[in-house]
Each structure stands twice: as C-alpha cells, then as structure tokens.
PDB file of N, CA and C in Angstrom:
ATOM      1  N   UNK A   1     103.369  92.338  80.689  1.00  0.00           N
ATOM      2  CA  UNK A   1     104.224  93.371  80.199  1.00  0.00           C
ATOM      3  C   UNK A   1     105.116  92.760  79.122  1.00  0.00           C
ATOM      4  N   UNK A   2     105.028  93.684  77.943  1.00  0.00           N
ATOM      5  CA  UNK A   2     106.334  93.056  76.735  1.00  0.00           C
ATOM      6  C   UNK A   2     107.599  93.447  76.777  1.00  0.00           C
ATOM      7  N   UNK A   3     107.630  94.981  77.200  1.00  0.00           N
ATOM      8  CA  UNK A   3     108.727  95.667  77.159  1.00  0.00           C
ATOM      9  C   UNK A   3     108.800  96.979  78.081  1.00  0.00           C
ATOM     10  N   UNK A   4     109.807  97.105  78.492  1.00  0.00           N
ATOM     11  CA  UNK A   4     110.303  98.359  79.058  1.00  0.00           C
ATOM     12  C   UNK A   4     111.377  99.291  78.663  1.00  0.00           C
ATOM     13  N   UNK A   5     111.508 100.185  77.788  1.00  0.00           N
ATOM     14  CA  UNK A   5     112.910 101.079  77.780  1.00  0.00           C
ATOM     15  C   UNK A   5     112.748 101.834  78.408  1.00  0.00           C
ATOM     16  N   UNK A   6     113.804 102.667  78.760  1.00  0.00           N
ATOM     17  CA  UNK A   6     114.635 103.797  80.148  1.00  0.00           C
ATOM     18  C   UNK A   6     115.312 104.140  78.721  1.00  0.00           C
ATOM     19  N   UNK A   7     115.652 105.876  78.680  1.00  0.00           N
ATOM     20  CA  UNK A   7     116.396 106.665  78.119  1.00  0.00           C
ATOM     21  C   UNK A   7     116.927 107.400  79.108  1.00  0.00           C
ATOM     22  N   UNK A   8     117.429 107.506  80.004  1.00  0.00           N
ATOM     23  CA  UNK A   8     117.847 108.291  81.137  1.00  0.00           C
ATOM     24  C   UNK A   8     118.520 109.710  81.105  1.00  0.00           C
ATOM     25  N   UNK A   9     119.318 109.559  79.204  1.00  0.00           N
ATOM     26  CA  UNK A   9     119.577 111.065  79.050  1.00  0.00           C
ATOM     27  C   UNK A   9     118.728 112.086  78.763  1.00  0.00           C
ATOM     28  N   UNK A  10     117.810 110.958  77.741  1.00  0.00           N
ATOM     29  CA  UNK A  10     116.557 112.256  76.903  1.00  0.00           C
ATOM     30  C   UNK A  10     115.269 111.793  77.834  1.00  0.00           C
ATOM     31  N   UNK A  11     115.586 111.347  79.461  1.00  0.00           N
ATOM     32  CA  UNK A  11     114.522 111.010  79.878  1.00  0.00           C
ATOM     33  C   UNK A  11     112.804 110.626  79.573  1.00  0.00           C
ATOM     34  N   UNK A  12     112.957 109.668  78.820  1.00  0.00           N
ATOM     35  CA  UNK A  12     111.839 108.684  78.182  1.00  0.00           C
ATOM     36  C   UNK A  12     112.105 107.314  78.855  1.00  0.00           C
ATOM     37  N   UNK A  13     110.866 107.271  79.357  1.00  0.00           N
ATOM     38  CA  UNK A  13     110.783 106.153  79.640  1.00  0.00           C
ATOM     39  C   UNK A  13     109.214 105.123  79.003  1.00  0.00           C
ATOM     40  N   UNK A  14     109.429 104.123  78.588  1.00  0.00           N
ATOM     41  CA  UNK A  14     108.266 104.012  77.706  1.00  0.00           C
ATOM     42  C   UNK A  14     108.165 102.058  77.687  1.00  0.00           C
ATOM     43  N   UNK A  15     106.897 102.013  78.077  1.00  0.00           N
ATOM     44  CA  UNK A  15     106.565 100.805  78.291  1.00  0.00           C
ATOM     45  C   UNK A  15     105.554  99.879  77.020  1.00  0.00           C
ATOM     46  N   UNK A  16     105.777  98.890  77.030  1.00  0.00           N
ATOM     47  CA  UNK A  16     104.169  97.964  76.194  1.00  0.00           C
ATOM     48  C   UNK A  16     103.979  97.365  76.502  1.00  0.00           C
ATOM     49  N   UNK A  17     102.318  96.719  76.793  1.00  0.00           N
ATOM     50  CA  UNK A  17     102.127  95.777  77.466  1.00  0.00           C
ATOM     51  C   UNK A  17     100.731  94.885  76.755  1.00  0.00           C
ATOM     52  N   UNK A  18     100.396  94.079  77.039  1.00  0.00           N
ATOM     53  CA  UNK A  18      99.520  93.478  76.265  1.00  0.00           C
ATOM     54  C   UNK A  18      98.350  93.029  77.505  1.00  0.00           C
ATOM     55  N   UNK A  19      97.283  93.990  77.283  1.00  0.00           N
ATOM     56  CA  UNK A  19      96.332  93.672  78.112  1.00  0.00           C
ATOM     57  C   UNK A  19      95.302  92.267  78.046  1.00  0.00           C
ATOM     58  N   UNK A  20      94.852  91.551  79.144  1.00  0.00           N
ATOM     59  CA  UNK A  20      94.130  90.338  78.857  1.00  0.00           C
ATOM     60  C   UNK A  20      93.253  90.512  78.197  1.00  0.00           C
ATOM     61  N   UNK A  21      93.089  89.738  77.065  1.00  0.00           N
ATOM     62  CA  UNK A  21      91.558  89.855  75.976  1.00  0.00           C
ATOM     63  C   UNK A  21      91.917  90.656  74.739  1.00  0.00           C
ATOM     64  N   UNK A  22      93.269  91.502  75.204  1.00  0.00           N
ATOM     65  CA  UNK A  22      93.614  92.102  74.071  1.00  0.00           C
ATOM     66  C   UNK A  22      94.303  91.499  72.837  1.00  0.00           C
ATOM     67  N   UNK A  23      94.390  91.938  71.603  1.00  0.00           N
ATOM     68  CA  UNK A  23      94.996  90.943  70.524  1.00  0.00           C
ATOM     69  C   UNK A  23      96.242  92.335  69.704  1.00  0.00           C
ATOM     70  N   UNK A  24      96.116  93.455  70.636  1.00  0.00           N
ATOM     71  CA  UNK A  24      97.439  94.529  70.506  1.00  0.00           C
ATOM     72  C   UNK A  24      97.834  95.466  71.556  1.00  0.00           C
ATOM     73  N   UNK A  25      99.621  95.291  71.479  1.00  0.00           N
ATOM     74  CA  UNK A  25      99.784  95.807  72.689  1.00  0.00           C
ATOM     75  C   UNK A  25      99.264  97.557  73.200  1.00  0.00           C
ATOM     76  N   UNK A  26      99.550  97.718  74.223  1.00  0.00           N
ATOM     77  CA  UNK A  26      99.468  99.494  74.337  1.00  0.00           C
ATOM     78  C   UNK A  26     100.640  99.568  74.597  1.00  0.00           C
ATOM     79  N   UNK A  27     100.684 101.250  74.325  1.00  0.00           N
ATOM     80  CA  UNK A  27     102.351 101.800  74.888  1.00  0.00           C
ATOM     81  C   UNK A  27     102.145 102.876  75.239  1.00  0.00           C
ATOM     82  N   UNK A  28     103.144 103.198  76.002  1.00  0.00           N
ATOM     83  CA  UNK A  28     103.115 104.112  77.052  1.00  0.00           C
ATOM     84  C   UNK A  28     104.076 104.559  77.356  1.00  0.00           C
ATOM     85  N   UNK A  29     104.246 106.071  76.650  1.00  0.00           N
ATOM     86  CA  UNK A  29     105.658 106.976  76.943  1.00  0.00           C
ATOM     87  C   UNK A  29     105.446 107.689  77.906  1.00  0.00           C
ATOM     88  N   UNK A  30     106.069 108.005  78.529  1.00  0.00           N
ATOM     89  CA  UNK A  30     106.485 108.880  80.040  1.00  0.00           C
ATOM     90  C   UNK A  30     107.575 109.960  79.418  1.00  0.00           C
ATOM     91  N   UNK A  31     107.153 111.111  79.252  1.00  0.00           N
ATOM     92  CA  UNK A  31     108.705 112.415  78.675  1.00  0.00           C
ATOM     93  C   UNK A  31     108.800 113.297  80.118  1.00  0.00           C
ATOM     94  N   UNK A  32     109.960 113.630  79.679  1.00  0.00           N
ATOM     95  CA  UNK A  32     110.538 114.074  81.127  1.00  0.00           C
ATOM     96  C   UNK A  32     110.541 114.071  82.307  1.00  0.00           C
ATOM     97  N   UNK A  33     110.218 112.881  82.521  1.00  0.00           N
ATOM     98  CA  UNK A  33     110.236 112.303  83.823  1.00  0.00           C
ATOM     99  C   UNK A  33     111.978 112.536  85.174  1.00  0.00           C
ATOM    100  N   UNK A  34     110.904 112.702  86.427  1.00  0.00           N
ATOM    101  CA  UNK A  34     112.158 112.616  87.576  1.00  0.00           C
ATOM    102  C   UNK A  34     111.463 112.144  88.562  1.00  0.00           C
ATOM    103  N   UNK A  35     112.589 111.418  89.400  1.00  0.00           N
ATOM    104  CA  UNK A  35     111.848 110.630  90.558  1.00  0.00           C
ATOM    105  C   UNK A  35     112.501 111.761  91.565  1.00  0.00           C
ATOM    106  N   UNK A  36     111.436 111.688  92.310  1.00  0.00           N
ATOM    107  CA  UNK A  36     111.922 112.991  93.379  1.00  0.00           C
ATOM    108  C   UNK A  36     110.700 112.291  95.126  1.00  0.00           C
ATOM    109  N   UNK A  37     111.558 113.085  96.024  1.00  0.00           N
ATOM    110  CA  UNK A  37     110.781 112.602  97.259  1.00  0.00           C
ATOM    111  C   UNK A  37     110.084 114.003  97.858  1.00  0.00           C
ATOM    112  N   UNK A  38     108.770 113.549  97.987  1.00  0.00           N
ATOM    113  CA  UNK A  38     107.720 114.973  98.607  1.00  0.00           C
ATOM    114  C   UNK A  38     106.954 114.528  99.560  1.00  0.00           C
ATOM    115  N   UNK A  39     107.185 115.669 100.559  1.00  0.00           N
ATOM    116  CA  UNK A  39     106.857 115.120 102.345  1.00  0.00           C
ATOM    117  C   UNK A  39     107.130 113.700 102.465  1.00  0.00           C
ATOM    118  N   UNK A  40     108.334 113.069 102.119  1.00  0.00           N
ATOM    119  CA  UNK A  40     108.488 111.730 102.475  1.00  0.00           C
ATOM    120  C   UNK A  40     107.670 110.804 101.695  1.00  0.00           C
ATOM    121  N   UNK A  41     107.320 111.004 100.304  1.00  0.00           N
ATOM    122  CA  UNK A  41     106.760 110.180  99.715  1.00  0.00           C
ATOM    123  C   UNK A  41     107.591 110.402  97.948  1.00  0.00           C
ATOM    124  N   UNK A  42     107.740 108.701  98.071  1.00  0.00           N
ATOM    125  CA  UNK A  42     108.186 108.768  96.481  1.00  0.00           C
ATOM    126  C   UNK A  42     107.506 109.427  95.359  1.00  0.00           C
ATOM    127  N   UNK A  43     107.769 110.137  94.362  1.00  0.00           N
ATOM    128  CA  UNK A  43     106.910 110.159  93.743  1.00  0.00           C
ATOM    129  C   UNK A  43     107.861 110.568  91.813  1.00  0.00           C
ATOM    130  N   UNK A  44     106.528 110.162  91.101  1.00  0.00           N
ATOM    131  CA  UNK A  44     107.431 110.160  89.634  1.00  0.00           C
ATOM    132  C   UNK A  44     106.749 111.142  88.616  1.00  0.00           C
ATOM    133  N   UNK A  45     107.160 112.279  88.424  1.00  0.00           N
ATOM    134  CA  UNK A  45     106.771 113.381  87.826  1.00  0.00           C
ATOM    135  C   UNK A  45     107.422 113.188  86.290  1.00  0.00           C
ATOM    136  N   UNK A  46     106.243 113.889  85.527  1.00  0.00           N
ATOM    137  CA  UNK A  46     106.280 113.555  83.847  1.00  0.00           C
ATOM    138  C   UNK A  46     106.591 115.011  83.857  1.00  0.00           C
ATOM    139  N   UNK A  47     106.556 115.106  82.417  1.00  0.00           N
ATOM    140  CA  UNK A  47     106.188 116.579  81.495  1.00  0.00           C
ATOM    141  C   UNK A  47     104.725 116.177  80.817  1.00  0.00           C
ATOM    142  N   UNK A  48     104.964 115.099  80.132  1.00  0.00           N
ATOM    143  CA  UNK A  48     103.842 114.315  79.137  1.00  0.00           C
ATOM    144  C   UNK A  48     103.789 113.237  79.698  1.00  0.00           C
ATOM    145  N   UNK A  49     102.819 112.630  78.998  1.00  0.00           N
ATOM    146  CA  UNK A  49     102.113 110.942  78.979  1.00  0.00           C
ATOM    147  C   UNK A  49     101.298 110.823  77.615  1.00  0.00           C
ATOM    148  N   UNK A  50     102.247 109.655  76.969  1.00  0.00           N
ATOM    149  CA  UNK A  50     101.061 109.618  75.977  1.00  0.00           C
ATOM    150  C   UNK A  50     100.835 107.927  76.027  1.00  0.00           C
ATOM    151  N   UNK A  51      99.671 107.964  75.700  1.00  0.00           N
ATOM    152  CA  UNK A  51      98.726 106.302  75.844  1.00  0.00           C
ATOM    153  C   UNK A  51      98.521 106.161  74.309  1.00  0.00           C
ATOM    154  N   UNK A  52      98.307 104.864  73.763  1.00  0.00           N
ATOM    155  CA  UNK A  52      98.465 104.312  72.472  1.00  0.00           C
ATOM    156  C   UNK A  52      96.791 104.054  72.412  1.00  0.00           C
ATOM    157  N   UNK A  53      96.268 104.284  73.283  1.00  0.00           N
ATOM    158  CA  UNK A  53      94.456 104.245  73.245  1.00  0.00           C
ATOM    159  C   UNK A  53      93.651 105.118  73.770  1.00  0.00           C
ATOM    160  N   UNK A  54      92.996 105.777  72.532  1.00  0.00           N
ATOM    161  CA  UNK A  54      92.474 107.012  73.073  1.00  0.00           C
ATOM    162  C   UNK A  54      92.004 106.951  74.323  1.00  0.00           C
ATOM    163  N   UNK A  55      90.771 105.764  74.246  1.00  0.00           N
ATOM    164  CA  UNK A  55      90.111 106.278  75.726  1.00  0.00           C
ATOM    165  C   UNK A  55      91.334 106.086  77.367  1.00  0.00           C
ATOM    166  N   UNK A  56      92.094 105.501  76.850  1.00  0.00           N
ATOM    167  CA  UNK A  56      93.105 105.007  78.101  1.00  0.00           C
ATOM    168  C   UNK A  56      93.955 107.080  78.298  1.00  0.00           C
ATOM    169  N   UNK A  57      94.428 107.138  76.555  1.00  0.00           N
ATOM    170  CA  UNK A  57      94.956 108.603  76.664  1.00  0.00           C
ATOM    171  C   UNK A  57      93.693 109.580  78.098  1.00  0.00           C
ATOM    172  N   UNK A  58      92.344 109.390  77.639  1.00  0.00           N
ATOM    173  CA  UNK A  58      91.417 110.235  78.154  1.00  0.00           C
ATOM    174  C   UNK A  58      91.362 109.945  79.481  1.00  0.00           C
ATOM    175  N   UNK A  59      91.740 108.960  79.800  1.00  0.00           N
ATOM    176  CA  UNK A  59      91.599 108.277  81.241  1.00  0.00           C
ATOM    177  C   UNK A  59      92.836 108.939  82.037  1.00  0.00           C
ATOM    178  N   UNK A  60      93.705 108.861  81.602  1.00  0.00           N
ATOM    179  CA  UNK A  60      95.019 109.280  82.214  1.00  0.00           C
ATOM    180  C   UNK A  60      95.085 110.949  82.543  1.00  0.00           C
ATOM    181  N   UNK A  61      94.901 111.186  81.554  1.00  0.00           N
ATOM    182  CA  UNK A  61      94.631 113.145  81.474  1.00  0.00           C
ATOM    183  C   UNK A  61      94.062 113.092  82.761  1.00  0.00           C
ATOM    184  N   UNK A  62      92.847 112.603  82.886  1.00  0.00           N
ATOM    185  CA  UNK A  62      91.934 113.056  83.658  1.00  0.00           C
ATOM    186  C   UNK A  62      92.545 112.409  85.462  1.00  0.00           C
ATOM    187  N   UNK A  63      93.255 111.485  85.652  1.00  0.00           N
ATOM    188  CA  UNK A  63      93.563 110.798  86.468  1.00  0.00           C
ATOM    189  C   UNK A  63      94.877 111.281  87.060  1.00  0.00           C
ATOM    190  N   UNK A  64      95.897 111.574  86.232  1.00  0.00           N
ATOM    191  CA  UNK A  64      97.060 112.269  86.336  1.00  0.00           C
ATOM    192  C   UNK A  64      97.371 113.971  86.269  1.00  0.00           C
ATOM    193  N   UNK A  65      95.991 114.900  86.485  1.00  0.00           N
ATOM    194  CA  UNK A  65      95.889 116.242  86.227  1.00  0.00           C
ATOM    195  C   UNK A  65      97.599 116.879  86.472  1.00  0.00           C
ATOM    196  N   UNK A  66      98.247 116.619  87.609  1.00  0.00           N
ATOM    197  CA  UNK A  66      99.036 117.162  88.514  1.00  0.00           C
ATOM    198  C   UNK A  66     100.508 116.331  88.030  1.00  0.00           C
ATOM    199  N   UNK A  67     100.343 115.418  87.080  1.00  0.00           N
ATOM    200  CA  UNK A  67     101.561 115.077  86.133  1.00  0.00           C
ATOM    201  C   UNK A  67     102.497 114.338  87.036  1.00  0.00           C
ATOM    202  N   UNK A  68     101.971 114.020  88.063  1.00  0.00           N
ATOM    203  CA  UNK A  68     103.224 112.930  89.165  1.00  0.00           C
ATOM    204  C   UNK A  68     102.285 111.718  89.341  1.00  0.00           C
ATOM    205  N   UNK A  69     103.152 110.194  89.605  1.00  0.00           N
ATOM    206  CA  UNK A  69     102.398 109.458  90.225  1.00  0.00           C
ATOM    207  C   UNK A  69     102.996 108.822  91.342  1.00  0.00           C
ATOM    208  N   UNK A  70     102.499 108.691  91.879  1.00  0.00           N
ATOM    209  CA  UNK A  70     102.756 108.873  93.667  1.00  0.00           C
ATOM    210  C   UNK A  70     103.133 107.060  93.691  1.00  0.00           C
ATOM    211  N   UNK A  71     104.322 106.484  93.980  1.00  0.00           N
ATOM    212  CA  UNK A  71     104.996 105.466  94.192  1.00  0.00           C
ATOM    213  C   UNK A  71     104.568 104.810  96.058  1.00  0.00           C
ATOM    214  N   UNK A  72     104.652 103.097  95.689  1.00  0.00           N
ATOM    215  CA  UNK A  72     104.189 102.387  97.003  1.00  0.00           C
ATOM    216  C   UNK A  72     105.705 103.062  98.527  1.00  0.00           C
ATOM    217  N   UNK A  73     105.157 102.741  99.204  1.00  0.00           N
ATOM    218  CA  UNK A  73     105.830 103.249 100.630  1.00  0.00           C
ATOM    219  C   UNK A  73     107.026 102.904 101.008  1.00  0.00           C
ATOM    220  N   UNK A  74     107.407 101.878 100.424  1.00  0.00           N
ATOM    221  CA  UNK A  74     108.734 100.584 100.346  1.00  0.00           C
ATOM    222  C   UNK A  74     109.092 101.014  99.063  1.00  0.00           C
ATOM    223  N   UNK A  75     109.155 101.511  98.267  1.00  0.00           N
ATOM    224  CA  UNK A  75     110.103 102.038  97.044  1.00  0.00           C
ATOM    225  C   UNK A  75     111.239 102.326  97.548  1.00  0.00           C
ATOM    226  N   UNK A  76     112.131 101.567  96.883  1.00  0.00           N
ATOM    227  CA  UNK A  76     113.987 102.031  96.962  1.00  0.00           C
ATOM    228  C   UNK A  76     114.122 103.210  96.520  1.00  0.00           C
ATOM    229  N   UNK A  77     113.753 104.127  96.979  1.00  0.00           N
ATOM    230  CA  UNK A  77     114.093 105.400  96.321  1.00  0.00           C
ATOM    231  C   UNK A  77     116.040 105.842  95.519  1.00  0.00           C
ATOM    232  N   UNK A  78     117.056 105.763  96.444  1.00  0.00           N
ATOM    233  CA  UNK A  78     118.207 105.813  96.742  1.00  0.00           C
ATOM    234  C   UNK A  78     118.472 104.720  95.347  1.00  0.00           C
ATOM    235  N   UNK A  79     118.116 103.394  94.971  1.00  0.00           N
ATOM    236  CA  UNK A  79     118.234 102.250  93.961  1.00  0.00           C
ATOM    237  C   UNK A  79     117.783 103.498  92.664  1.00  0.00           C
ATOM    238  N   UNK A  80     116.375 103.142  92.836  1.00  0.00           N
ATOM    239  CA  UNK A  80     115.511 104.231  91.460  1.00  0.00           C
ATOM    240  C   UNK A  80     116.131 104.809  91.039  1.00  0.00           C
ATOM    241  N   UNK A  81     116.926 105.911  91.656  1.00  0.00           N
ATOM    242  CA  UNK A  81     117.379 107.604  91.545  1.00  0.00           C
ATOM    243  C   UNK A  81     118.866 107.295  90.762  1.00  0.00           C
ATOM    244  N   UNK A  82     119.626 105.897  91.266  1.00  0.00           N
ATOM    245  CA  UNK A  82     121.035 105.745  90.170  1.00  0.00           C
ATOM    246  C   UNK A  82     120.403 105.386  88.774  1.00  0.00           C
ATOM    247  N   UNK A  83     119.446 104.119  89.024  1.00  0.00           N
ATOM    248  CA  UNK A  83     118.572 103.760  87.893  1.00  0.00           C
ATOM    249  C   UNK A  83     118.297 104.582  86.596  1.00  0.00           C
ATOM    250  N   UNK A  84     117.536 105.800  86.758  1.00  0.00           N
ATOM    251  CA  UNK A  84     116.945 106.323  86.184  1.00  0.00           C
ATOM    252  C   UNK A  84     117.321 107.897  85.959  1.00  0.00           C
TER     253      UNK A  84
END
C-alpha cells in the first residue's frame, strides 16, 4: 500500500497501492461511504467505487452489486465510527 486518504466531511475515502509485478500504482476511491452495523455485522457501504483499471473497475461492479463490503468479526466498530 502507498497511500491512504479519509475525507470524512465529503466522505471519500481513497486508497493506492502498488500491486506485485506491477510498475503503476492503482487507486481506489470509495464516495459516500458509512460504516454502519447489520444483524451484528460490520459493514462499509459506498454510493460509488471507482478502480484505476478497467478490468479491476469490471471486477468490482460485478463483486460489490449491493455497494457494502462486509468487514472481519473483530473490527473495532465503536474506534472506525469516530475515525471516519
């Protein structure tokens, strides 16, 4: 990973990272994002996602239909939620 920003007002959150073998990073915006808890499970809901590589963009669409991604079981939720 190269970088991480958090916008917490205009909720963007947007990452780059440099995959192995790769010789440029990807990035990865998250828009309107909220961390919220459903039936007892963390989870992190977008508006958008956009990927800096098409086929990764095509991958995600298809992987993320329902626009949340469902966080590990041990997530600080209560930490996250001032965080972000």
């Amino acid at each position: 990973m190269l970088t991480i920003h958090l916008d917490s007002k205009a909720k963007l959150l947007t990452v780059e990272a440099l995959p192995k073998g790769e010789s440029e990073p990807v990035r990865v915006e998250l828009h309107g994002y909220d961390l919220l808890q459903e039936d007892g499970e963390t989870v992190l809901r977008f508006q958008s996602l956009r990927v800096s590589r098409e086929w990764l963009q095509v991958l995600a669409d298809n992987l993320l239909r329902e626009k949340r991604i469902p966080l590990p079981p041990d997530t600080p939720f209560g930490l996250l939620k001032v965080l972000v």
